[in-house]
C-alpha atoms as a PDB file:
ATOM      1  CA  UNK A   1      -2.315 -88.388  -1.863  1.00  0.00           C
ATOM      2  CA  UNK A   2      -4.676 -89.422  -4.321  1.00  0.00           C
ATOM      3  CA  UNK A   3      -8.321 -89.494  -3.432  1.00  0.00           C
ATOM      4  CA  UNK A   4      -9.972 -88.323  -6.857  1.00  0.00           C
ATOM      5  CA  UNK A   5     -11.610 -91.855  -7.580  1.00  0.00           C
ATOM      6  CA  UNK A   6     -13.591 -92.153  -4.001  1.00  0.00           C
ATOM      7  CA  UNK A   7     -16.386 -89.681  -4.360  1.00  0.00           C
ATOM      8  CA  UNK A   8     -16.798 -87.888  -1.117  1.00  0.00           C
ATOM      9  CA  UNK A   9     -21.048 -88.318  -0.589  1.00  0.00           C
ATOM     10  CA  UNK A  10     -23.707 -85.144   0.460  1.00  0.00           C
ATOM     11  CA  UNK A  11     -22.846 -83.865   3.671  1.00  0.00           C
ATOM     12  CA  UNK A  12     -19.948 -85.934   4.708  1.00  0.00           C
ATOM     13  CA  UNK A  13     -17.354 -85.248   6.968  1.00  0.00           C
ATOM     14  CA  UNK A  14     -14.080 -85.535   5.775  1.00  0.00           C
ATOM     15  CA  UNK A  15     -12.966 -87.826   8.039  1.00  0.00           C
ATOM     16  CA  UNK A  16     -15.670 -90.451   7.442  1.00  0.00           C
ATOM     17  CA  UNK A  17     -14.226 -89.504   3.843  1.00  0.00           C
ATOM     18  CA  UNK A  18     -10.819 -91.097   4.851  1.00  0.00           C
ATOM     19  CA  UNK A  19     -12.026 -94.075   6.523  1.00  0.00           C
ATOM     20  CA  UNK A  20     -13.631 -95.025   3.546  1.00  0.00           C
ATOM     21  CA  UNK A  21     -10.712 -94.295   1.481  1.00  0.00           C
ATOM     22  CA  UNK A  22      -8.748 -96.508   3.860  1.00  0.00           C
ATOM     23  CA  UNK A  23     -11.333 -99.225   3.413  1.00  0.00           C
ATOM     24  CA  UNK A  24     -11.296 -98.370  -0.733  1.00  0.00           C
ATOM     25  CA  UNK A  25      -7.773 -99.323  -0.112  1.00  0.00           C
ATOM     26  CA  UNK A  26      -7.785-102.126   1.597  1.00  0.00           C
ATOM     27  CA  UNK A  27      -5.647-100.750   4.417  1.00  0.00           C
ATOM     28  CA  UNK A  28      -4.826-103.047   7.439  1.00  0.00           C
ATOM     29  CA  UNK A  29      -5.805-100.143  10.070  1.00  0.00           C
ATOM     30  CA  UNK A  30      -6.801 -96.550   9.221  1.00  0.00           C
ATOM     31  CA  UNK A  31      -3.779 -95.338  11.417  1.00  0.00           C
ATOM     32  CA  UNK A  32      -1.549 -96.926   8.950  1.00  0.00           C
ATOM     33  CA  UNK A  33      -3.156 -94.991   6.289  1.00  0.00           C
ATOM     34  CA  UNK A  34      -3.014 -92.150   6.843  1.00  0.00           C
ATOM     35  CA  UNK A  35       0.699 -92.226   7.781  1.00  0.00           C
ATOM     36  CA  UNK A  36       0.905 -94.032   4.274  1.00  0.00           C
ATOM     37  CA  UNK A  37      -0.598 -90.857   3.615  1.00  0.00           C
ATOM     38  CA  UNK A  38       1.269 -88.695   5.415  1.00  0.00           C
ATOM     39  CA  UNK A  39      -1.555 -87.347   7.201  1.00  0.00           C
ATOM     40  CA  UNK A  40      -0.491 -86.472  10.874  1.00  0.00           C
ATOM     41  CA  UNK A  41      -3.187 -85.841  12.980  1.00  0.00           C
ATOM     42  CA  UNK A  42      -3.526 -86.244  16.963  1.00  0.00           C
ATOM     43  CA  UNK A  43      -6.792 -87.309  16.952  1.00  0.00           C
ATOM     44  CA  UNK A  44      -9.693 -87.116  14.143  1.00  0.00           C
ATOM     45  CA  UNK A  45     -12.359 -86.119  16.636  1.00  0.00           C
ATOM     46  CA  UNK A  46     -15.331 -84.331  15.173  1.00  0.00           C
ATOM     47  CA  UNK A  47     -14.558 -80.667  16.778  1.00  0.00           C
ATOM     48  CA  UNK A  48     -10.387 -80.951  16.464  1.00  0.00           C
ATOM     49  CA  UNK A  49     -11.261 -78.303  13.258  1.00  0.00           C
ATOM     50  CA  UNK A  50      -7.590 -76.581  13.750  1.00  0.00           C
ATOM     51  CA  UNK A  51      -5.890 -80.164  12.173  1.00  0.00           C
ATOM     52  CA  UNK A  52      -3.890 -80.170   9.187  1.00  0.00           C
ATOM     53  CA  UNK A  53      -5.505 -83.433   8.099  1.00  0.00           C
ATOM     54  CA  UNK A  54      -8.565 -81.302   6.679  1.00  0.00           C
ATOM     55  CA  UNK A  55      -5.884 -80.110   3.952  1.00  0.00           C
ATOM     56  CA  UNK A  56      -6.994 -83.703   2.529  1.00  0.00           C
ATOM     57  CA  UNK A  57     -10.052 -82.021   0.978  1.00  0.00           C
ATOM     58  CA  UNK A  58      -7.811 -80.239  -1.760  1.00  0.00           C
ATOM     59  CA  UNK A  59      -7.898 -83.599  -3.212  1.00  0.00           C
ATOM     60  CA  UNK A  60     -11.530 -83.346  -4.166  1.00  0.00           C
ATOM     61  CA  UNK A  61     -10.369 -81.822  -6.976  1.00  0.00           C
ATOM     62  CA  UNK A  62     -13.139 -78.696  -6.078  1.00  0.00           C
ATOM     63  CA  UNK A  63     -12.773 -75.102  -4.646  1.00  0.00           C
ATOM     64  CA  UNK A  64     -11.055 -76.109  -0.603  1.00  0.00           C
ATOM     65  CA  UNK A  65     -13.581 -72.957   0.648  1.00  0.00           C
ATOM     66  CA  UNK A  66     -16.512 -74.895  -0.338  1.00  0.00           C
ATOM     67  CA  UNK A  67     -15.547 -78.540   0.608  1.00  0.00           C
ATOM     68  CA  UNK A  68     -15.133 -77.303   4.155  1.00  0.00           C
ATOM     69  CA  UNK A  69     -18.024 -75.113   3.969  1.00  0.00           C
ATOM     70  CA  UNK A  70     -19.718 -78.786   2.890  1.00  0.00           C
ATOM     71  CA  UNK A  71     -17.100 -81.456   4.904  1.00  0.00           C
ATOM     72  CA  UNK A  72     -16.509 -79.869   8.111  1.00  0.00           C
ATOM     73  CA  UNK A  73     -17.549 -77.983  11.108  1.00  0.00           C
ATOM     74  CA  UNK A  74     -14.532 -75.461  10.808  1.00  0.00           C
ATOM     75  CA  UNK A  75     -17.169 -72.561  10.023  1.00  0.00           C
ATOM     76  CA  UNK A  76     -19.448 -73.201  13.475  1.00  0.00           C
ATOM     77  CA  UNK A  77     -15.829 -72.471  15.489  1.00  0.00           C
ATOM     78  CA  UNK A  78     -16.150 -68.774  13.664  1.00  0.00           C
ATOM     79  CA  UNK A  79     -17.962 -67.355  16.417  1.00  0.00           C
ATOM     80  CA  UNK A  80     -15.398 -68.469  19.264  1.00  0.00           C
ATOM     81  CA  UNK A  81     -12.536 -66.949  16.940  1.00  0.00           C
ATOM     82  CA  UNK A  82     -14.581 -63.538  16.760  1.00  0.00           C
ATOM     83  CA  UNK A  83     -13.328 -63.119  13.451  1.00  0.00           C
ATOM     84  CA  UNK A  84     -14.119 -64.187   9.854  1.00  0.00           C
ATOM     85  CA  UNK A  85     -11.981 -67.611   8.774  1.00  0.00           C
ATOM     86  CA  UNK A  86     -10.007 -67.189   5.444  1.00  0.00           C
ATOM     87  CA  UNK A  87     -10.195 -70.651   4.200  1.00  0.00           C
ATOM     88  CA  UNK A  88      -7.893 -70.404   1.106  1.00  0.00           C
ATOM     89  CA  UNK A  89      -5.029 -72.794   2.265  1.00  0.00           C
ATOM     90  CA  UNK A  90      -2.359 -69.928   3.625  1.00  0.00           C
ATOM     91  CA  UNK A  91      -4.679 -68.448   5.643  1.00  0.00           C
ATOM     92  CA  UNK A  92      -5.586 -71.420   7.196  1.00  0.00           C
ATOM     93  CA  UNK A  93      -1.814 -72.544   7.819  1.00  0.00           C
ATOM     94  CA  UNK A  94      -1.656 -68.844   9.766  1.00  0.00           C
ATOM     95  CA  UNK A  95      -5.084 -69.844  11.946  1.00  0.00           C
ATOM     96  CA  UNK A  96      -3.834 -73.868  12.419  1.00  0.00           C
ATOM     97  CA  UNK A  97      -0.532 -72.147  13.849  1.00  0.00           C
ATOM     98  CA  UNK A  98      -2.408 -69.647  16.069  1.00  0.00           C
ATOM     99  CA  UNK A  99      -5.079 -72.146  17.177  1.00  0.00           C
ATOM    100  CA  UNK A 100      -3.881 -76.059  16.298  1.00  0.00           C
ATOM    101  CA  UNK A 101      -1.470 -76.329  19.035  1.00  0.00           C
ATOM    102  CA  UNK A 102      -4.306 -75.171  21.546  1.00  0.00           C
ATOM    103  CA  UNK A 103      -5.574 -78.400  23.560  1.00  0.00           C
ATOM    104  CA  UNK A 104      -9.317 -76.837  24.216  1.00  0.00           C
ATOM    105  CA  UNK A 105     -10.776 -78.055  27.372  1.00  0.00           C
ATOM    106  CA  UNK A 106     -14.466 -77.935  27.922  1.00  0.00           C
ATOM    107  CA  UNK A 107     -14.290 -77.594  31.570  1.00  0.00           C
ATOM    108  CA  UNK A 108     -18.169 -78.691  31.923  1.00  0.00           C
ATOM    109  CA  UNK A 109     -17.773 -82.024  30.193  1.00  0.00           C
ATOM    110  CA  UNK A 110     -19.799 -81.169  26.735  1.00  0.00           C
ATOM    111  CA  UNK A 111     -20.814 -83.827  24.694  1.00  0.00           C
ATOM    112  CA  UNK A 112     -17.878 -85.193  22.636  1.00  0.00           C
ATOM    113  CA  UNK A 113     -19.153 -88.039  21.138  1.00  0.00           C
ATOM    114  CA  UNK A 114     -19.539 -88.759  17.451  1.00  0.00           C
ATOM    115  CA  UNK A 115     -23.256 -88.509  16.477  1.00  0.00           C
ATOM    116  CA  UNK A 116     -25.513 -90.356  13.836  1.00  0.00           C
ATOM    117  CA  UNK A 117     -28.818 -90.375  12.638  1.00  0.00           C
ATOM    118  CA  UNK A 118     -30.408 -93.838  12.453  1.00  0.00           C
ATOM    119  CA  UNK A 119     -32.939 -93.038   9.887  1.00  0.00           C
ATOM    120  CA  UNK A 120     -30.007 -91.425   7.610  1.00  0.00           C
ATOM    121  CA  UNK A 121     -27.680 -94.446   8.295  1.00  0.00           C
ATOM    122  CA  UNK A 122     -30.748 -96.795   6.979  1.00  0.00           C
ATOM    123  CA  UNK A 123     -30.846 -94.224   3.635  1.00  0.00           C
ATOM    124  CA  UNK A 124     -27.194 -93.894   3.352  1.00  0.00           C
ATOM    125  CA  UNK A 125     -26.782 -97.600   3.158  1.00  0.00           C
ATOM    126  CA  UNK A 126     -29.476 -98.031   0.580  1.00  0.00           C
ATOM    127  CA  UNK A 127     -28.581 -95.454  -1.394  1.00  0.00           C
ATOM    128  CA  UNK A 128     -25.065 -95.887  -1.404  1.00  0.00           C
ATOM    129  CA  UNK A 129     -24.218 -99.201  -0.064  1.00  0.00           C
ATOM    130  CA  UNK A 130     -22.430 -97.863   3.364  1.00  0.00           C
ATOM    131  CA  UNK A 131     -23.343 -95.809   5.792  1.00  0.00           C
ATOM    132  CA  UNK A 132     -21.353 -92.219   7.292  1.00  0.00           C
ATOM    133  CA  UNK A 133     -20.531 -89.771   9.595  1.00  0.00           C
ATOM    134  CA  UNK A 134     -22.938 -86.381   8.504  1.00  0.00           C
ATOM    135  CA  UNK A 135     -20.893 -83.076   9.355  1.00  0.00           C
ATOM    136  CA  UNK A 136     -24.732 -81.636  10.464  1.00  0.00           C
ATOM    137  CA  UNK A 137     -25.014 -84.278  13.015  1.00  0.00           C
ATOM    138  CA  UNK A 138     -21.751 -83.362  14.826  1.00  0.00           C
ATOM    139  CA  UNK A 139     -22.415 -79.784  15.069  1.00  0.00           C
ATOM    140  CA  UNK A 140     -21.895 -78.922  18.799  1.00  0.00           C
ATOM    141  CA  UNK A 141     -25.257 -78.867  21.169  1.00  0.00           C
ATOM    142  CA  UNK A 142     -27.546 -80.378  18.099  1.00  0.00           C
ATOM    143  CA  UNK A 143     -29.590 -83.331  19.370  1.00  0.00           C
ATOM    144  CA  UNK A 144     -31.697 -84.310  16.579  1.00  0.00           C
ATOM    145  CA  UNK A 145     -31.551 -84.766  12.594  1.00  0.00           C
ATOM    146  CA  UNK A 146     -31.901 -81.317  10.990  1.00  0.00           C
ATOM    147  CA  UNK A 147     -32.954 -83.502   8.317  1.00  0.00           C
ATOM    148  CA  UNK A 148     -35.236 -86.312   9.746  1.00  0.00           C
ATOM    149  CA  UNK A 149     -35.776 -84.767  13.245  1.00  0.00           C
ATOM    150  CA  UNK A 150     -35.085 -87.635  14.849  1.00  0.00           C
ATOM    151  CA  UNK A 151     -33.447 -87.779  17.916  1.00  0.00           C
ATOM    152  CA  UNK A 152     -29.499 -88.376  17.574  1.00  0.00           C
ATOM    153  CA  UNK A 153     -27.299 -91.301  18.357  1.00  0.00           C
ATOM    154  CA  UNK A 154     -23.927 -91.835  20.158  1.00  0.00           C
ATOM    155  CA  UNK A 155     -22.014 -95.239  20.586  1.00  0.00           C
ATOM    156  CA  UNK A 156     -23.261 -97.085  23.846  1.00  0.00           C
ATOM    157  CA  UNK A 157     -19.348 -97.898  24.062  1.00  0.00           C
ATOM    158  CA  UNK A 158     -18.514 -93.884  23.476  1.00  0.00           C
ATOM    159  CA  UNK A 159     -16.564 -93.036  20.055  1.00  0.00           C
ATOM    160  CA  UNK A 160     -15.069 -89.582  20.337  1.00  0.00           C
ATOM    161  CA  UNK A 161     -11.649 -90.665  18.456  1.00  0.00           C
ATOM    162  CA  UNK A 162     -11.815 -92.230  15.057  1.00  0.00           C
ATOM    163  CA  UNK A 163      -8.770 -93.272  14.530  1.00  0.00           C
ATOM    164  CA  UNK A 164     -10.672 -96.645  15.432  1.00  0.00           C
ATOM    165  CA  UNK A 165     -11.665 -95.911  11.306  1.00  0.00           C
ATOM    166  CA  UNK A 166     -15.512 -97.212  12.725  1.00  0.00           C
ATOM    167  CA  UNK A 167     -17.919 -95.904  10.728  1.00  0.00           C
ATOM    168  CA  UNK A 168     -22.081 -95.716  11.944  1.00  0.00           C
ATOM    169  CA  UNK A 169     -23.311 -99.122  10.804  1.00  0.00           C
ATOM    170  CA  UNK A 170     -20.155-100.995  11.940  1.00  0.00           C
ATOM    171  CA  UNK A 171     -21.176 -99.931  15.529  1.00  0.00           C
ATOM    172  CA  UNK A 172     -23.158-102.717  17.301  1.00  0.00           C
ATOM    173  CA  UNK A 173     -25.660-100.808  20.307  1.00  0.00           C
ATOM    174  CA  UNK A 174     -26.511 -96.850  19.618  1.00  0.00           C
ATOM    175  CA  UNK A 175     -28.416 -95.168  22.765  1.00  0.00           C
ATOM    176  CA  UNK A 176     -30.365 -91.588  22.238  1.00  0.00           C
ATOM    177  CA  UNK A 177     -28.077 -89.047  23.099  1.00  0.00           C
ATOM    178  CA  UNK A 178     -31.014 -87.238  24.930  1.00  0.00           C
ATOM    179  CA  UNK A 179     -33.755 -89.868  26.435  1.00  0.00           C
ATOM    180  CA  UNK A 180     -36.921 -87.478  25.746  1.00  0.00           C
ATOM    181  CA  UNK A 181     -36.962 -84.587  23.423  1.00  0.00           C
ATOM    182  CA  UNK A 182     -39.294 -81.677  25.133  1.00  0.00           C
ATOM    183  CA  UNK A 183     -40.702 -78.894  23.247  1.00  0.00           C
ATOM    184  CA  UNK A 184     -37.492 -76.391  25.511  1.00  0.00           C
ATOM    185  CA  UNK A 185     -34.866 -78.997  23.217  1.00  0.00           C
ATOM    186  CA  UNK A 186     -36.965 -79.439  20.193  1.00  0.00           C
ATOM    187  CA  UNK A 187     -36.727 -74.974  20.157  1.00  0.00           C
ATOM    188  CA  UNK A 188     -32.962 -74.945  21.077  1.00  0.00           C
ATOM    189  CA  UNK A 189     -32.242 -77.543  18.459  1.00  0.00           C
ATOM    190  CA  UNK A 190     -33.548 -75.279  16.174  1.00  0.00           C
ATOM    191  CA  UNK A 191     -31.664 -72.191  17.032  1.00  0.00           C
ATOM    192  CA  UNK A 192     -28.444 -74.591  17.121  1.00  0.00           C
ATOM    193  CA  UNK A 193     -29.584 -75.372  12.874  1.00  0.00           C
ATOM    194  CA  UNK A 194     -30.406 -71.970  12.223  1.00  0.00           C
ATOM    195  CA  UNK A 195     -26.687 -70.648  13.510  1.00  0.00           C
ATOM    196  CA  UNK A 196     -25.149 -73.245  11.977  1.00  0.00           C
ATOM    197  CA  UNK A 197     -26.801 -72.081   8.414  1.00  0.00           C
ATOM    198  CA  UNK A 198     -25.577 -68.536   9.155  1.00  0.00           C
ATOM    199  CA  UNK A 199     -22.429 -69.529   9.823  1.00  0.00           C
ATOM    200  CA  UNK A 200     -21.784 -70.718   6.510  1.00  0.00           C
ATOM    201  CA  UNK A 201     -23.959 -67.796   4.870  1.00  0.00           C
ATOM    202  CA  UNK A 202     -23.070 -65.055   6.235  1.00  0.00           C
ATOM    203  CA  UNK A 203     -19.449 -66.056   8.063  1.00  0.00           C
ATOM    204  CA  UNK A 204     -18.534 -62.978   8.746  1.00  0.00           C
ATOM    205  CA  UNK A 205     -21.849 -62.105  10.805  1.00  0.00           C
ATOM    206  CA  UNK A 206     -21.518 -64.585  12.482  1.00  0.00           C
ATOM    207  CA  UNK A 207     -18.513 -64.460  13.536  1.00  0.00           C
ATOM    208  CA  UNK A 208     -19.202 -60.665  15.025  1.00  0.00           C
ATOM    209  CA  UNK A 209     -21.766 -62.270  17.531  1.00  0.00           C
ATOM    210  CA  UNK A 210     -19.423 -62.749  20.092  1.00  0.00           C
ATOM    211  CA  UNK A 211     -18.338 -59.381  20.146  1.00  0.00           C
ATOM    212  CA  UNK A 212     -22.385 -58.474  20.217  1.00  0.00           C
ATOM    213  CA  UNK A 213     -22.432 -60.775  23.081  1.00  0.00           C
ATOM    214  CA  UNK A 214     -19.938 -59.143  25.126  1.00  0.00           C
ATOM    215  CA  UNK A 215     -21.013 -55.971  24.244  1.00  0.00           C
ATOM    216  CA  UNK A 216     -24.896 -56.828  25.285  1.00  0.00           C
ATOM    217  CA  UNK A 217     -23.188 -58.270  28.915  1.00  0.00           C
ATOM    218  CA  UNK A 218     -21.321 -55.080  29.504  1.00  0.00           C
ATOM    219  CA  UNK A 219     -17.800 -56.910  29.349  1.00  0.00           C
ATOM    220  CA  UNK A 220     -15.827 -55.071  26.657  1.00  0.00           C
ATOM    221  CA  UNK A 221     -14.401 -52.345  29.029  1.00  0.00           C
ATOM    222  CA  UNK A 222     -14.075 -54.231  32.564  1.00  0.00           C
ATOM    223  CA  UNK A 223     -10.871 -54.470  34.238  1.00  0.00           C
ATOM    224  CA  UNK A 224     -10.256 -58.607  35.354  1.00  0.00           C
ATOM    225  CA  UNK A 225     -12.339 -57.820  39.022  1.00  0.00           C
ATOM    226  CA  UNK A 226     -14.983 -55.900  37.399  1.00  0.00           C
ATOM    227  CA  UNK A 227     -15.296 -59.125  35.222  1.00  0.00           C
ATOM    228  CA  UNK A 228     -15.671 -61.508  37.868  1.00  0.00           C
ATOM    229  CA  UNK A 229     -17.891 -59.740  39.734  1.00  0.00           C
ATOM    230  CA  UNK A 230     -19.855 -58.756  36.991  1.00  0.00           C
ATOM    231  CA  UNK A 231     -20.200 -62.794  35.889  1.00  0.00           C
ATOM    232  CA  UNK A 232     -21.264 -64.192  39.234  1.00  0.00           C
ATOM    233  CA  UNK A 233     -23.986 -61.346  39.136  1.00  0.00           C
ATOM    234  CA  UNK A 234     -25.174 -62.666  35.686  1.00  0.00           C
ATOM    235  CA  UNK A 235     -25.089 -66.497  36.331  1.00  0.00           C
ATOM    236  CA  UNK A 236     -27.771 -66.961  38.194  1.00  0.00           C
ATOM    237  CA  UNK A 237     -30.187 -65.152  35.415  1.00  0.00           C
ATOM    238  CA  UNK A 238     -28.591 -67.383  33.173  1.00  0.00           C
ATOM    239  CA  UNK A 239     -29.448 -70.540  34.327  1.00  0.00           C
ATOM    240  CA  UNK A 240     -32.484 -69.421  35.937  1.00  0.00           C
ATOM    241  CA  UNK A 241     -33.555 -68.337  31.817  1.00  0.00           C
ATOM    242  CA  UNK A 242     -31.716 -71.500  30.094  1.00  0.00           C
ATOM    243  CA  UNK A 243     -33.430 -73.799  32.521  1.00  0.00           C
ATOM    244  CA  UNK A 244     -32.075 -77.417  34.287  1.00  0.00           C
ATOM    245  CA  UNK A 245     -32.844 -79.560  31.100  1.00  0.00           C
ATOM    246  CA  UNK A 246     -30.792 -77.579  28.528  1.00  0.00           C
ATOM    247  CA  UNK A 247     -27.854 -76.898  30.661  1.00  0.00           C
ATOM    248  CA  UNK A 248     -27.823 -80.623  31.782  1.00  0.00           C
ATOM    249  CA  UNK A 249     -27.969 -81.938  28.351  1.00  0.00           C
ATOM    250  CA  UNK A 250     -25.161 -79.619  27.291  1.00  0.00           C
ATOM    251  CA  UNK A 251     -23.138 -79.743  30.053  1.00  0.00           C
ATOM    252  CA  UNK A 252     -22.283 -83.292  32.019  1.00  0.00           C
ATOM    253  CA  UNK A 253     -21.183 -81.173  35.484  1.00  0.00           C
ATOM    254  CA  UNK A 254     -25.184 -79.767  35.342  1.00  0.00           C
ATOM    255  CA  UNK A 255     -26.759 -83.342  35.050  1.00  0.00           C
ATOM    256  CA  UNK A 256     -24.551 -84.532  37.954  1.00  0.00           C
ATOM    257  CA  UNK A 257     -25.261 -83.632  41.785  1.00  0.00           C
ATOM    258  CA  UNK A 258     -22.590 -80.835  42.555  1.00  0.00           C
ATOM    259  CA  UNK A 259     -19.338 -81.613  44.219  1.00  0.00           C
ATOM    260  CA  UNK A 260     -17.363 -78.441  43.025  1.00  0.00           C
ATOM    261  CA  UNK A 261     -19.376 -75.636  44.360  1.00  0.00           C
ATOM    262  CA  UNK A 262     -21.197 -73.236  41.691  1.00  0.00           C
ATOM    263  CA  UNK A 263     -20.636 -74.054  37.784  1.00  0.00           C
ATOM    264  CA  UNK A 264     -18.965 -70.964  36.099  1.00  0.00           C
ATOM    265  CA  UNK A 265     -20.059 -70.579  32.198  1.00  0.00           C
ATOM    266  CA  UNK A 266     -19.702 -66.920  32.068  1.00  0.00           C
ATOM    267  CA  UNK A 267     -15.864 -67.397  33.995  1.00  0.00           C
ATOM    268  CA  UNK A 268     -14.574 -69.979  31.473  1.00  0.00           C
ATOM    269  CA  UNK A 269     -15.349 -66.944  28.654  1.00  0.00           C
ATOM    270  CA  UNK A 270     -14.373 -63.771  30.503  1.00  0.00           C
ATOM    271  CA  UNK A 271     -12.481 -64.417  33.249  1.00  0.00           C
ATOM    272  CA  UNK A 272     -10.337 -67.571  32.480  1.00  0.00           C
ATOM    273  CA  UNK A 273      -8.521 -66.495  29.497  1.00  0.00           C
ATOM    274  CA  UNK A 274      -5.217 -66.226  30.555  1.00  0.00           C
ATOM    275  CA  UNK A 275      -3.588 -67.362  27.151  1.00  0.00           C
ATOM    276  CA  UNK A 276      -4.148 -64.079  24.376  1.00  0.00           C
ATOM    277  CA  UNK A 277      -5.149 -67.450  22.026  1.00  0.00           C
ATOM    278  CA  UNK A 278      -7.799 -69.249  24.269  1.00  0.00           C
ATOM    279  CA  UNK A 279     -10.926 -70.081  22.847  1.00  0.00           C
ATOM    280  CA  UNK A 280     -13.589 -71.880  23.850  1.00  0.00           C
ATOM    281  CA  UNK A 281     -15.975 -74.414  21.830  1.00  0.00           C
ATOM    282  CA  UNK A 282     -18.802 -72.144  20.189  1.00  0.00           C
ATOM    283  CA  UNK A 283     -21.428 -73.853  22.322  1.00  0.00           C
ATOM    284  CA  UNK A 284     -20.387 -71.337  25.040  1.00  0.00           C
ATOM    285  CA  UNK A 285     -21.306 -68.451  22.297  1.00  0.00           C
ATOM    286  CA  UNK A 286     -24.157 -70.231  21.055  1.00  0.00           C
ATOM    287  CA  UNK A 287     -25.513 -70.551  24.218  1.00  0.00           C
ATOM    288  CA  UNK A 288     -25.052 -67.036  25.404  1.00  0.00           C
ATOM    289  CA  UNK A 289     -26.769 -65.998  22.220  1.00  0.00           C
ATOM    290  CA  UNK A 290     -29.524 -68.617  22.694  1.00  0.00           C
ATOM    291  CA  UNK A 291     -30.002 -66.960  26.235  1.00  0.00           C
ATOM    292  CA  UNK A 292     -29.552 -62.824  24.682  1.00  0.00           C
ATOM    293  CA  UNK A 293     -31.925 -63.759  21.535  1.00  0.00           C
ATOM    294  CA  UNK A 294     -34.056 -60.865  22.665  1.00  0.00           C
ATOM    295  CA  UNK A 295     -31.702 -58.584  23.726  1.00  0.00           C
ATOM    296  CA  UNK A 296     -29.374 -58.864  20.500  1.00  0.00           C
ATOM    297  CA  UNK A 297     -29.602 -58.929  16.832  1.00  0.00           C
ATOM    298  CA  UNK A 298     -30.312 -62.499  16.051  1.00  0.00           C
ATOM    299  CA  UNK A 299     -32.227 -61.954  12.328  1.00  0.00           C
ATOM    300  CA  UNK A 300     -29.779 -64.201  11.687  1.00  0.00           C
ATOM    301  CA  UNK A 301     -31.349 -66.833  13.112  1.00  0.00           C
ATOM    302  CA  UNK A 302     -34.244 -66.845  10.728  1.00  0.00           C
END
């Protein structure tokens, strides 16, 4: 591969990167590409960050620790792997084999839509003559521009997999992904930036929440009953603290009349694990930290 002449712009994620490398090319589809390429990849959705495809950044030609630092979301997932992520290229190989092969499923339908900014798509385009896909704006639970504070766009006709190769200004109707912004979101949306920062400054921190967050629950020495019983105790503070208009905008089964009985956030972490390697998207851990601010140490968060 050979991507040293396409300049990879401020804030990009590497897979907008490649679609505009497959444009640069003049590539008759962007799945043809990047098999020219030899790029495999199952799908180039904005949270699959255990895919070999983000090996592509070596060819930056700059350190790989600091393009995905800059090019991908890879450091937000730190928190739901408890641990620090080595990103030197063999100790990603050893995470990608523990964790690629994984097929996460966020049981409460988050939102898995690519994301854009329509103030930073006008920019982009003047500045650089073509608009693209911002890692920032597809960091899990944000709803508006860190930048701009605007509130976020998705695809009316929903783009979750790019192997389409669309990128923001080729799509032709954008709805808000939230239709009014209360002062609850706009303070969420701000813890959501602040982790996000900390999760690239001080990784391994970071990373040690979830262990803070378990210990803060009273989970770390419960036996698999004590642990259910123990979650449907704390649910109902949860949500009662979190509030309707977060959890709905986060979570598609809250903004939909129920048909399954009682939602279980706290089961999906604690109780339904029964693969050693499950993980679960960091907006679980986010969330629980959102809801424990007080209780825990969050100085992180600015």
């Amino acid at each position: 591969m050979s991507f040293l002449n396409l300049e990879i712009f401020p804030n990009e994620h590497y897979v907008s990167w490649l679609i505009r490398k497959s444009a640069f090319q003049a590539s008759d589809s962007f799945k043809r590409f990047l098999c020219r390429e030899n790029i495999i990849s199952k799908g180039m959705k904005s949270y699959d960050v255990f895919d070999h495809s983000i090996f592509a950044l070596r060819q930056t030609g700059r350190p790989l620790h600091s393009e995905i630092n800059s090019h991908s979301i890879l450091p937000f997932w730190q928190i739901s792997l408890g641990a620090e992520a080595k990103l030197d290229a063999d100790s990603l190989n050893e995470t990608f084999n523990s964790f690629g092969l994984v097929d996460e499923k966020t049981i409460l339908q988050v939102e898995r839509n690519w994301k854009s900014c329509p103030r930073c798509r006008h920019n982009d385009v003047e500045k650089y003559g073509t608009s693209y896909w911002h890692v920032k704006h597809q960091i899990p639970g944000l709803l508006m521009c860190p930048q701009h504070r605007e509130t976020l766009e998705k695809s009316a006709i929903p783009i979750s997999n790019l192997h389409c190769g669309t990128l923001p200004h080729q799509v032709s109707r954008w709805k808000p992904v939230v239709s009014k912004v209360s002062q609850s979101l706009t303070h969420w949306n701000q813890f959501v930036i602040d982790m996000y920062g900390y999760s690239i400054s001080n990784s391994r921190e970071f990373a040690n929440l979830k262990a803070k967050i378990t210990s803060a629950l009273g989970m770390d020495a419960l036996s698999y009953e004590e642990k259910f019983f123990r979650c449907n105790e704390l649910l109902p503070e949860l949500e009662k603290c979190l509030g309707d208009e977060l959890l709905a905008y986060l979570f598609k089964d809250y903004a939909r009349p129920p048909k399954r009985g009682r939602f279980q956030i706290l089961h999906l972490l604690y109780v339904y694990t029964h693969r050693p390697h499950m993980i679960r998207s960091p907006i679980y851990w986010v969330l629980l930290a959102y809801w424990l601010r007080h209780q825990i140490d969050l100085s992180i968060a600015g």
